[in-house]
PDB file of N, CA and C in Angstrom:
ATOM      1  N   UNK A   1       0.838  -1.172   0.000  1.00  0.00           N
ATOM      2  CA  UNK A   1       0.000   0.000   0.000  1.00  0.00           C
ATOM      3  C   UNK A   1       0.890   1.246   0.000  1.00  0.00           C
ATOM      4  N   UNK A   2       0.468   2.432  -0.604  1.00  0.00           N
ATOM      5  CA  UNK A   2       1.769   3.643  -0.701  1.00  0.00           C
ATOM      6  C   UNK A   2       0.992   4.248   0.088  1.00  0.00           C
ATOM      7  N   UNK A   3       0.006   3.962   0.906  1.00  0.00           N
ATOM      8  CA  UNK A   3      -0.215   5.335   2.193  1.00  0.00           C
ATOM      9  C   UNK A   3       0.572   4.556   3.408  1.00  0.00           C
ATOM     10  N   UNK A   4       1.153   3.532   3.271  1.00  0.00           N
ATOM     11  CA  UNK A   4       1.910   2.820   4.681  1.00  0.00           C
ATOM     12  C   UNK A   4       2.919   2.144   4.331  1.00  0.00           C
ATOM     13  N   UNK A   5       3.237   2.515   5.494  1.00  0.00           N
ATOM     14  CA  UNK A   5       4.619   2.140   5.664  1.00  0.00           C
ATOM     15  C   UNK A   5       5.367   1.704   6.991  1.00  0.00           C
ATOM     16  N   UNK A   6       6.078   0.893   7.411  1.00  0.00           N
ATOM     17  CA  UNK A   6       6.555   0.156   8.713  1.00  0.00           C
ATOM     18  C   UNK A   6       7.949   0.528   8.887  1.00  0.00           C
ATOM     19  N   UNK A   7       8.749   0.834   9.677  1.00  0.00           N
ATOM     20  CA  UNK A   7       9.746   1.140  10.174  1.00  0.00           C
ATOM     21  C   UNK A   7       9.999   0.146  11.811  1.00  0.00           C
ATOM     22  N   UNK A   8      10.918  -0.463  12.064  1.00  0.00           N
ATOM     23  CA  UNK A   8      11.838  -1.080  10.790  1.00  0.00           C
ATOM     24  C   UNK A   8      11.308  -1.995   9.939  1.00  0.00           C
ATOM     25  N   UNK A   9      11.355  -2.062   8.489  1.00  0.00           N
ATOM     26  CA  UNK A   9      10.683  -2.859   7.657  1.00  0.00           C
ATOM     27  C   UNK A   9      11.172  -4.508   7.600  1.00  0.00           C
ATOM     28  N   UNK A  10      12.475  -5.130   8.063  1.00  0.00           N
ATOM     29  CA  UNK A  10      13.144  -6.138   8.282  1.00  0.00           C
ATOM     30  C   UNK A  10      13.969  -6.095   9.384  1.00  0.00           C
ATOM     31  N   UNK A  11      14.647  -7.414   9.819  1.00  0.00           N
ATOM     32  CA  UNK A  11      15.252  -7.441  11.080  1.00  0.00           C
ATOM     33  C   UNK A  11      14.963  -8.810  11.810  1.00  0.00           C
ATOM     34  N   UNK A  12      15.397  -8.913  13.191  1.00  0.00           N
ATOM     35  CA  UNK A  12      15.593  -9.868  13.581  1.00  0.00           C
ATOM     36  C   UNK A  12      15.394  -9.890  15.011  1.00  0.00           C
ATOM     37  N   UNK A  13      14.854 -10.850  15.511  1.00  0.00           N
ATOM     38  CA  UNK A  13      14.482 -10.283  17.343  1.00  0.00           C
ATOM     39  C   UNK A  13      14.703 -11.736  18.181  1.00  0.00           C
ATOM     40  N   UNK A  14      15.236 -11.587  18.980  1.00  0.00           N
ATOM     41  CA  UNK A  14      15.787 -13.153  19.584  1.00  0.00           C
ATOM     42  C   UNK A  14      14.477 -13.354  20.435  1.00  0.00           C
ATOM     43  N   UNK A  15      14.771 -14.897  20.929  1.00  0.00           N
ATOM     44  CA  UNK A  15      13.604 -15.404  21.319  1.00  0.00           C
ATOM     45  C   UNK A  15      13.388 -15.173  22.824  1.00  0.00           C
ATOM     46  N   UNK A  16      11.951 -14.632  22.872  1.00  0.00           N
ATOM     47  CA  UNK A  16      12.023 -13.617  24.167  1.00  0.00           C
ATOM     48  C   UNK A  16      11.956 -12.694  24.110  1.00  0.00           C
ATOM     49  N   UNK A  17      12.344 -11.693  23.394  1.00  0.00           N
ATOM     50  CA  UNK A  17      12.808 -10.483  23.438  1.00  0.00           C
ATOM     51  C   UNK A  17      11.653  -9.837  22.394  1.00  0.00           C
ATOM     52  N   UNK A  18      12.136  -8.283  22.593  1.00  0.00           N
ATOM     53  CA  UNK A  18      10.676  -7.485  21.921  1.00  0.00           C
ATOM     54  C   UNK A  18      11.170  -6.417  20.716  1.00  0.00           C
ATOM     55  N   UNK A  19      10.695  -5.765  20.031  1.00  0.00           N
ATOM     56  CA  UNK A  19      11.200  -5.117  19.247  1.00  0.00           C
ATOM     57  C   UNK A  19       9.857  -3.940  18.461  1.00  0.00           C
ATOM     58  N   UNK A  20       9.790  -2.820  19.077  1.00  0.00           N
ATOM     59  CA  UNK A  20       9.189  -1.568  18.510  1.00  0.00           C
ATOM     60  C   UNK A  20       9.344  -1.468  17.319  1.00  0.00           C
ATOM     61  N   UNK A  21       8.165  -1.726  16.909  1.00  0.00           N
ATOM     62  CA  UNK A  21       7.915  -1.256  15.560  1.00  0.00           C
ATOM     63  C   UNK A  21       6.887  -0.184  15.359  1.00  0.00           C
ATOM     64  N   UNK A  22       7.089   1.125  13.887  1.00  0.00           N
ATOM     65  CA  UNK A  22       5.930   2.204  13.776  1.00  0.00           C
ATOM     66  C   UNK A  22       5.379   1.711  12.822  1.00  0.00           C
ATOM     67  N   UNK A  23       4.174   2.058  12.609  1.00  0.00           N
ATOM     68  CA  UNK A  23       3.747   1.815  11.212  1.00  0.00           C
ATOM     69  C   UNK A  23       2.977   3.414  11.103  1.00  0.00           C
ATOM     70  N   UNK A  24       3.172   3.866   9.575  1.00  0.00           N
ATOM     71  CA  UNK A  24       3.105   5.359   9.566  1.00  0.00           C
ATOM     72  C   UNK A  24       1.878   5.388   8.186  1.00  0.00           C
ATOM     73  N   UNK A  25       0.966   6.161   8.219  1.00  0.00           N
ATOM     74  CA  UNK A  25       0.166   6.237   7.316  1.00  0.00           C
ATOM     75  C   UNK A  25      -0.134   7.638   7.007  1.00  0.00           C
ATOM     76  N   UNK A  26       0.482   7.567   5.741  1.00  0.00           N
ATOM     77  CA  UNK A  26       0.604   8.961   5.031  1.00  0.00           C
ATOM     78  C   UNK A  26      -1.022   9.068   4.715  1.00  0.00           C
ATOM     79  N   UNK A  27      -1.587  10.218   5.216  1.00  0.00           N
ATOM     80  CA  UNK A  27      -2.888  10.040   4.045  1.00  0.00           C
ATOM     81  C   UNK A  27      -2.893  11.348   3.257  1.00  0.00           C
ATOM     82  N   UNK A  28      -1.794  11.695   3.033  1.00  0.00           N
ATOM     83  CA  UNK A  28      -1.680  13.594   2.579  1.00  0.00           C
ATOM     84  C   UNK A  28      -2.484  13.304   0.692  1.00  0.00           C
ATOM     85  N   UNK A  29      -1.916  11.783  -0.021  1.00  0.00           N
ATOM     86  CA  UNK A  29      -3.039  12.004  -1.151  1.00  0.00           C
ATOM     87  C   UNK A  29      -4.390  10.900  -1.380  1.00  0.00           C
ATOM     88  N   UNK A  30      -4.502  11.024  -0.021  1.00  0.00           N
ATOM     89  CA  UNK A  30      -5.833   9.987   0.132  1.00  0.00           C
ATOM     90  C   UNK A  30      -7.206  10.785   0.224  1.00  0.00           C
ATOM     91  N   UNK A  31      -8.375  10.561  -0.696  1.00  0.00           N
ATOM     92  CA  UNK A  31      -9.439  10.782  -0.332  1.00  0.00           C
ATOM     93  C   UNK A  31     -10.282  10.568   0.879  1.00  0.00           C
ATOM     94  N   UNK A  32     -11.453  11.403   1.197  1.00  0.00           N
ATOM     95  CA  UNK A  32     -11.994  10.752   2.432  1.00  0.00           C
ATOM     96  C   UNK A  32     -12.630   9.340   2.150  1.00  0.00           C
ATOM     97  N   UNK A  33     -12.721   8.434   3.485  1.00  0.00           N
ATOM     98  CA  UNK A  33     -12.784   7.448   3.735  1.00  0.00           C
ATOM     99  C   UNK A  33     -11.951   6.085   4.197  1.00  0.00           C
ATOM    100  N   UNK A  34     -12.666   5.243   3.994  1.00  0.00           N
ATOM    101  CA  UNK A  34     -11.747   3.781   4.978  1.00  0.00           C
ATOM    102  C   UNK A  34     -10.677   3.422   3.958  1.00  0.00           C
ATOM    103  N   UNK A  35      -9.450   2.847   4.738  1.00  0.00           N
ATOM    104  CA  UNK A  35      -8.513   2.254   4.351  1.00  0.00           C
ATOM    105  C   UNK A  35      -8.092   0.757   4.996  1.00  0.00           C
ATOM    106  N   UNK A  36      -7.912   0.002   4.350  1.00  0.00           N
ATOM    107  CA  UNK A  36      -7.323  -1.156   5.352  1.00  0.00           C
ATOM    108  C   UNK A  36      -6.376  -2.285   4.242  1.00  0.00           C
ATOM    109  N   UNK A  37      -5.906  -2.447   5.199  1.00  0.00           N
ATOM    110  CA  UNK A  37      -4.585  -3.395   4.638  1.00  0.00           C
ATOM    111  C   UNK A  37      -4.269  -4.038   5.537  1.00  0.00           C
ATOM    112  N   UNK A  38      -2.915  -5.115   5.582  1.00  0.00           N
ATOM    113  CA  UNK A  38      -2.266  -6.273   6.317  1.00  0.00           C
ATOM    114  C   UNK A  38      -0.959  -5.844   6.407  1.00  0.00           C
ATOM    115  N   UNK A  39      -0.295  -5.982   7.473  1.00  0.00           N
ATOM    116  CA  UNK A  39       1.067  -6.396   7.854  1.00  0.00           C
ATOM    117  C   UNK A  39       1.489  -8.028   7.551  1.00  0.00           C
ATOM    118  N   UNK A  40       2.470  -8.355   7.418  1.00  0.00           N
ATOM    119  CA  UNK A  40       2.378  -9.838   7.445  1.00  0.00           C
ATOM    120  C   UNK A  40       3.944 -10.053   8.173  1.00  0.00           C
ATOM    121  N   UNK A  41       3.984 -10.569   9.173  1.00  0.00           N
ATOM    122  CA  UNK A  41       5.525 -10.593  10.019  1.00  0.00           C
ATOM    123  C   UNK A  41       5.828 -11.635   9.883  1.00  0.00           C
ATOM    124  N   UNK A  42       6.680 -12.154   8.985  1.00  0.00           N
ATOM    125  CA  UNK A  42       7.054 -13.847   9.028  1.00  0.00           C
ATOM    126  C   UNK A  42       8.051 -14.224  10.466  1.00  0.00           C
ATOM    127  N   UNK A  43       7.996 -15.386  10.597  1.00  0.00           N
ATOM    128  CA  UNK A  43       8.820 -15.696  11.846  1.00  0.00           C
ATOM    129  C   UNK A  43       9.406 -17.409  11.661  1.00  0.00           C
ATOM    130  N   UNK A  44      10.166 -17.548  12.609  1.00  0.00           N
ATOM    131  CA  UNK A  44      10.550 -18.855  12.106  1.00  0.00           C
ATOM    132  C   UNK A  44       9.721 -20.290  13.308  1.00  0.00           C
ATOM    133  N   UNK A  45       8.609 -19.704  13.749  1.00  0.00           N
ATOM    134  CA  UNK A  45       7.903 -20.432  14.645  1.00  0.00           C
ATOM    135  C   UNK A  45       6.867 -21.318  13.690  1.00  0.00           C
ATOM    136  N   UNK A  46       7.467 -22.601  13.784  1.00  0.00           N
ATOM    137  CA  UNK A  46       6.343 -23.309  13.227  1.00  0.00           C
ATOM    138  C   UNK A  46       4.587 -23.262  13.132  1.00  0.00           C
ATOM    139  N   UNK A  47       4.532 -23.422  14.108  1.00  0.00           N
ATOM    140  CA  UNK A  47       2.766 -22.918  14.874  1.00  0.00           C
ATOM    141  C   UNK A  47       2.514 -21.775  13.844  1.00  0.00           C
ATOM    142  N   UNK A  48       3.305 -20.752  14.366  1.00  0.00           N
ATOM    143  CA  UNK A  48       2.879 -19.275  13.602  1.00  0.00           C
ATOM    144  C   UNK A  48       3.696 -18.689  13.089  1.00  0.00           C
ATOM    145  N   UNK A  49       4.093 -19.169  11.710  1.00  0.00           N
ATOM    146  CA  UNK A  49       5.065 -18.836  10.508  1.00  0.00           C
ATOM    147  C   UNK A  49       4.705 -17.405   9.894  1.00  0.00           C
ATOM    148  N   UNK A  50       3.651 -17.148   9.946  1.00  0.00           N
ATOM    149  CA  UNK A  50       3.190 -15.835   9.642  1.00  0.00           C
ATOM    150  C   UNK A  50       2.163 -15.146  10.694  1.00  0.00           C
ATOM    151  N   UNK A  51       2.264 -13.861  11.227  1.00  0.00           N
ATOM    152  CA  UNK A  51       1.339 -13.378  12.171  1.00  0.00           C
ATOM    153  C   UNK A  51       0.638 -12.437  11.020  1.00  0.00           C
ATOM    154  N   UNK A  52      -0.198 -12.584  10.853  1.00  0.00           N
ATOM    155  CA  UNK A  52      -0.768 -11.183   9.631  1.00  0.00           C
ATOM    156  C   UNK A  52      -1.331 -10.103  10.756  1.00  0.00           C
ATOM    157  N   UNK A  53      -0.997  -8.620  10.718  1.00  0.00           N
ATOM    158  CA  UNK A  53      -1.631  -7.577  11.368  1.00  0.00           C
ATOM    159  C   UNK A  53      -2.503  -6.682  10.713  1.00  0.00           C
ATOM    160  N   UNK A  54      -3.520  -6.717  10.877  1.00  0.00           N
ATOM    161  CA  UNK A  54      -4.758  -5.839   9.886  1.00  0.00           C
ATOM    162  C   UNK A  54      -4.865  -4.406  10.755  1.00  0.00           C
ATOM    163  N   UNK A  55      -4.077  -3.665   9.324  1.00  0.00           N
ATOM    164  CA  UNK A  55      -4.465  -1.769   9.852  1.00  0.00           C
ATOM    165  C   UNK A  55      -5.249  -1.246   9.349  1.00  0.00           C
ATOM    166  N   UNK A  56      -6.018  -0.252   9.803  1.00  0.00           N
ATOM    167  CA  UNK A  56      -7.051   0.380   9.168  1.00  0.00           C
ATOM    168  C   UNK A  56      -6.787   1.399   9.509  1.00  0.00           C
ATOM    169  N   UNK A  57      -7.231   2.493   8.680  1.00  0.00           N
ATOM    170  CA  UNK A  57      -7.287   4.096   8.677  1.00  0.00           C
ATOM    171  C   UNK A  57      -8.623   4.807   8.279  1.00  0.00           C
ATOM    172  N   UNK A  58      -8.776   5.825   8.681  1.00  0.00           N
ATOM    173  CA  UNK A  58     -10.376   6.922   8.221  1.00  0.00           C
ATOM    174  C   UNK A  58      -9.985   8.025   7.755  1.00  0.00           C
ATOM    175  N   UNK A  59      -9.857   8.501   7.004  1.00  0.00           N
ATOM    176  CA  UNK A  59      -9.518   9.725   6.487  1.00  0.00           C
ATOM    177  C   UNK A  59     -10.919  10.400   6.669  1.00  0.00           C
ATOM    178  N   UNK A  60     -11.092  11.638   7.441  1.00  0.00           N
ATOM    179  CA  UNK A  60     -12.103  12.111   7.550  1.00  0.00           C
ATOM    180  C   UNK A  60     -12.134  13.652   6.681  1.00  0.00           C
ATOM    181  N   UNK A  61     -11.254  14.149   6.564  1.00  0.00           N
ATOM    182  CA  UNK A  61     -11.103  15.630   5.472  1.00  0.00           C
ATOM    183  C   UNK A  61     -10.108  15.409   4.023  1.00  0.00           C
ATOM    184  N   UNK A  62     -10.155  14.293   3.632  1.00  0.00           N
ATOM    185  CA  UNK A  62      -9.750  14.568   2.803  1.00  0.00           C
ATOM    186  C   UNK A  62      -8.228  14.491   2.601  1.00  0.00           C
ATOM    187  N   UNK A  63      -7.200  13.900   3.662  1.00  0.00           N
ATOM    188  CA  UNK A  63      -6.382  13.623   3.484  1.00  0.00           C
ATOM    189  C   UNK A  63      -5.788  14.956   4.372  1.00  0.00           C
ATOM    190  N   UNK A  64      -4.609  15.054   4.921  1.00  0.00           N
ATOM    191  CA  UNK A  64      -3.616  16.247   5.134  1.00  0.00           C
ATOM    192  C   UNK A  64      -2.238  15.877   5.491  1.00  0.00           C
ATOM    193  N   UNK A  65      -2.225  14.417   5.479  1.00  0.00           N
ATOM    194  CA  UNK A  65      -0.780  14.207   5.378  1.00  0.00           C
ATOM    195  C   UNK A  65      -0.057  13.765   6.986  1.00  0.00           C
ATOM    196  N   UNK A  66       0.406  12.765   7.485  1.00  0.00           N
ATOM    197  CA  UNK A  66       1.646  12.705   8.034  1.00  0.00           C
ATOM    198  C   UNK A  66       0.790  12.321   9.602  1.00  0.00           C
ATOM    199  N   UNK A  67      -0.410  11.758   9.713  1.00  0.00           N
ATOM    200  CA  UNK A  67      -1.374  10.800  10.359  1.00  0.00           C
ATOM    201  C   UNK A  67      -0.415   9.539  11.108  1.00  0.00           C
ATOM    202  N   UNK A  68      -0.463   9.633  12.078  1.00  0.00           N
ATOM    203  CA  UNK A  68       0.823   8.707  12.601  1.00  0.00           C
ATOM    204  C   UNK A  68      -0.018   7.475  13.771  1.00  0.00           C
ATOM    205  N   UNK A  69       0.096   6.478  12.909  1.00  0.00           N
ATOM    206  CA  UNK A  69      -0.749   4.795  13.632  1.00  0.00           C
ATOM    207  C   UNK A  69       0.451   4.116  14.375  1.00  0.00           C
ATOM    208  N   UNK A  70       0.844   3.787  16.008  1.00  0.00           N
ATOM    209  CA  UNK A  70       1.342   2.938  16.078  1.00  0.00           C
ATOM    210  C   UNK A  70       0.903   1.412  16.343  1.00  0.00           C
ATOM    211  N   UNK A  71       1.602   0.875  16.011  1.00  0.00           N
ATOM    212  CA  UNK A  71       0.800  -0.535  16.283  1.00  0.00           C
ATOM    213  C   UNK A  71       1.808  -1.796  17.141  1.00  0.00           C
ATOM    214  N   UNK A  72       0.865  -2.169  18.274  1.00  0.00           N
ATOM    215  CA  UNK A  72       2.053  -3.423  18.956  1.00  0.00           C
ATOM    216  C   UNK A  72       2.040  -3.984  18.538  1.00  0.00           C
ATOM    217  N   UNK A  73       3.038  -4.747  18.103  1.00  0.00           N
ATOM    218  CA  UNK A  73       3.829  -6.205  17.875  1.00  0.00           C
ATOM    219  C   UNK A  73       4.712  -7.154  19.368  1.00  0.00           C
ATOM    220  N   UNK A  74       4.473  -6.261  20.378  1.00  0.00           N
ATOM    221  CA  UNK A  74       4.946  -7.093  21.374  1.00  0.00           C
ATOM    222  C   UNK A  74       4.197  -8.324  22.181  1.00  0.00           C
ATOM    223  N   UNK A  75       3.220  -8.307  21.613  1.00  0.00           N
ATOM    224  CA  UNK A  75       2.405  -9.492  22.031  1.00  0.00           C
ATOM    225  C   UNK A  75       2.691 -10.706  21.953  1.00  0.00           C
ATOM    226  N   UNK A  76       2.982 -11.297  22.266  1.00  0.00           N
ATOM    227  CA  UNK A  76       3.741 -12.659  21.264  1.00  0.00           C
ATOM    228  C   UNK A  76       2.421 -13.353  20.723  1.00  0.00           C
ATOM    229  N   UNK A  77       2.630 -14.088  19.408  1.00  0.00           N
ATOM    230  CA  UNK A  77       1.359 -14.929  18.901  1.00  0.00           C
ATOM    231  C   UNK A  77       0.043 -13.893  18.610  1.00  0.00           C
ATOM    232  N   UNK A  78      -0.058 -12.691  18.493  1.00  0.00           N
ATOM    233  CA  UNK A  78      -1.331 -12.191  18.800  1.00  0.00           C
ATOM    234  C   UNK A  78      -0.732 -11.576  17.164  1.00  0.00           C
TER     235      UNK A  78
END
């Protein structure tokens, strides 16, 4: 999606341990209304090889740019 974007976009996090991630949603050329999309965090856990994270956004005027979503990832499994 080009209204989002994740920081850090790759990387590596030992087992146990946590790691802050932003996820940033430009909506400066988005019309009003809903947005939604997926994260998808691969991992090397059998069980849960992929965690998918579903973001959503509202643009309520029309866009103005630089709308800032964070989202946890420290949950483990969630």
């Amino acid at each position: 999606m080009p209204w989002l974007s994740e920081s850090p976009a790759s990387g590596s996090v030992a087992g146990g341990a946590s790691q802050d991630s932003t996820v940033t949603v430009n909506a400066a050329s988005l019309t009003a209304g809903s947005y939604s999309a997926h994260i998808c965090v691969a991992t090397n856990d059998a069980t849960h090889a992929l965690v998918d994270v579903p973001v959503s956004a509202t643009v309520t005027s029309g866009g103005g740019g630089g709308e800032l979503l964070v989202v946890d990832l420290s949950t483990p499994n969630q």
